[in-house]
Protein backbone atom coordinates (compact mmCIF):
# COMPACT_ATOMS: atom_id res chain seq x y z
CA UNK A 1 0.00 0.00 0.00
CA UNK A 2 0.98 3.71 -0.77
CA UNK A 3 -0.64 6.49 0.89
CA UNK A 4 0.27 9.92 -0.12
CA UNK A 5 -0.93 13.52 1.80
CA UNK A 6 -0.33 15.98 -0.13
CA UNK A 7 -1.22 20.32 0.82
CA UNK A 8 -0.30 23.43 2.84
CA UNK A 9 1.36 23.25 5.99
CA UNK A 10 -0.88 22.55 8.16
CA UNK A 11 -1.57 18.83 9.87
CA UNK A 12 -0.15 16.59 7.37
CA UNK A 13 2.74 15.46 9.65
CA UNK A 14 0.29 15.11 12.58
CA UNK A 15 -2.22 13.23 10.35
CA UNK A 16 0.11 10.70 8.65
CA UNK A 17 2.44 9.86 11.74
CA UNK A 18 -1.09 8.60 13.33
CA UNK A 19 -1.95 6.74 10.09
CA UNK A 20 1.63 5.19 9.59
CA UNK A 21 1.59 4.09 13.36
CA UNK A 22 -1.73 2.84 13.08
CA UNK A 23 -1.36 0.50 10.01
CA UNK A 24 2.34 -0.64 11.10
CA UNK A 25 3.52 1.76 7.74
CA UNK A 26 7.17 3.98 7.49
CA UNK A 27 6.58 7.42 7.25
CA UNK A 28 8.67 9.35 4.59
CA UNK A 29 9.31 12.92 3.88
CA UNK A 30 9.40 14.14 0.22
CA UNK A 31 11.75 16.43 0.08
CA UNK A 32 13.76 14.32 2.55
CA UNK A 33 15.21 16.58 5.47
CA UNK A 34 18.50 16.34 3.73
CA UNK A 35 17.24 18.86 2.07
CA UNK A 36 15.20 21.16 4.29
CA UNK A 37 17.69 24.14 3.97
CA UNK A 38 16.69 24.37 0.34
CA UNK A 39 12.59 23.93 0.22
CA UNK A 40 12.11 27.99 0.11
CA UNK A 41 14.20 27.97 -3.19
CA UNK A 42 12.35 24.75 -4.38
CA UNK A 43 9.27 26.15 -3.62
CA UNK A 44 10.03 29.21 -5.45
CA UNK A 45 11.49 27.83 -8.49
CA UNK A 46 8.29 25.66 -8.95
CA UNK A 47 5.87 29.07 -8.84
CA UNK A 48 8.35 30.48 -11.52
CA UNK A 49 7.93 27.09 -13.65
CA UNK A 50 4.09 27.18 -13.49
């Protein structure tokens, strides 16, 4: 099974660390926090692209 939660900040992390405990599932962060320091620029460069 995949799950994905996708949106604004706002619960997501909350919401899916219940739902990965409670079905036994791994939790992963897209972008990984390897690259946290960089998400503004990300973030930016994908309102330029669309």
């Amino acid at each position: 099974m995949f799950i994905v939660i996708e949106g604004l900040d706002g619960g997501k992390s909350t919401v899916s660390n219940a739902l990965a405990q409670a079905v036994g599932a791994m939790r992963l962060n897209t972008p990984s926090d390897k690259f946290k320091h960089v998400r503004a620029e990300l973030e930016l460069a994908m309102k330029v692209i669309t």
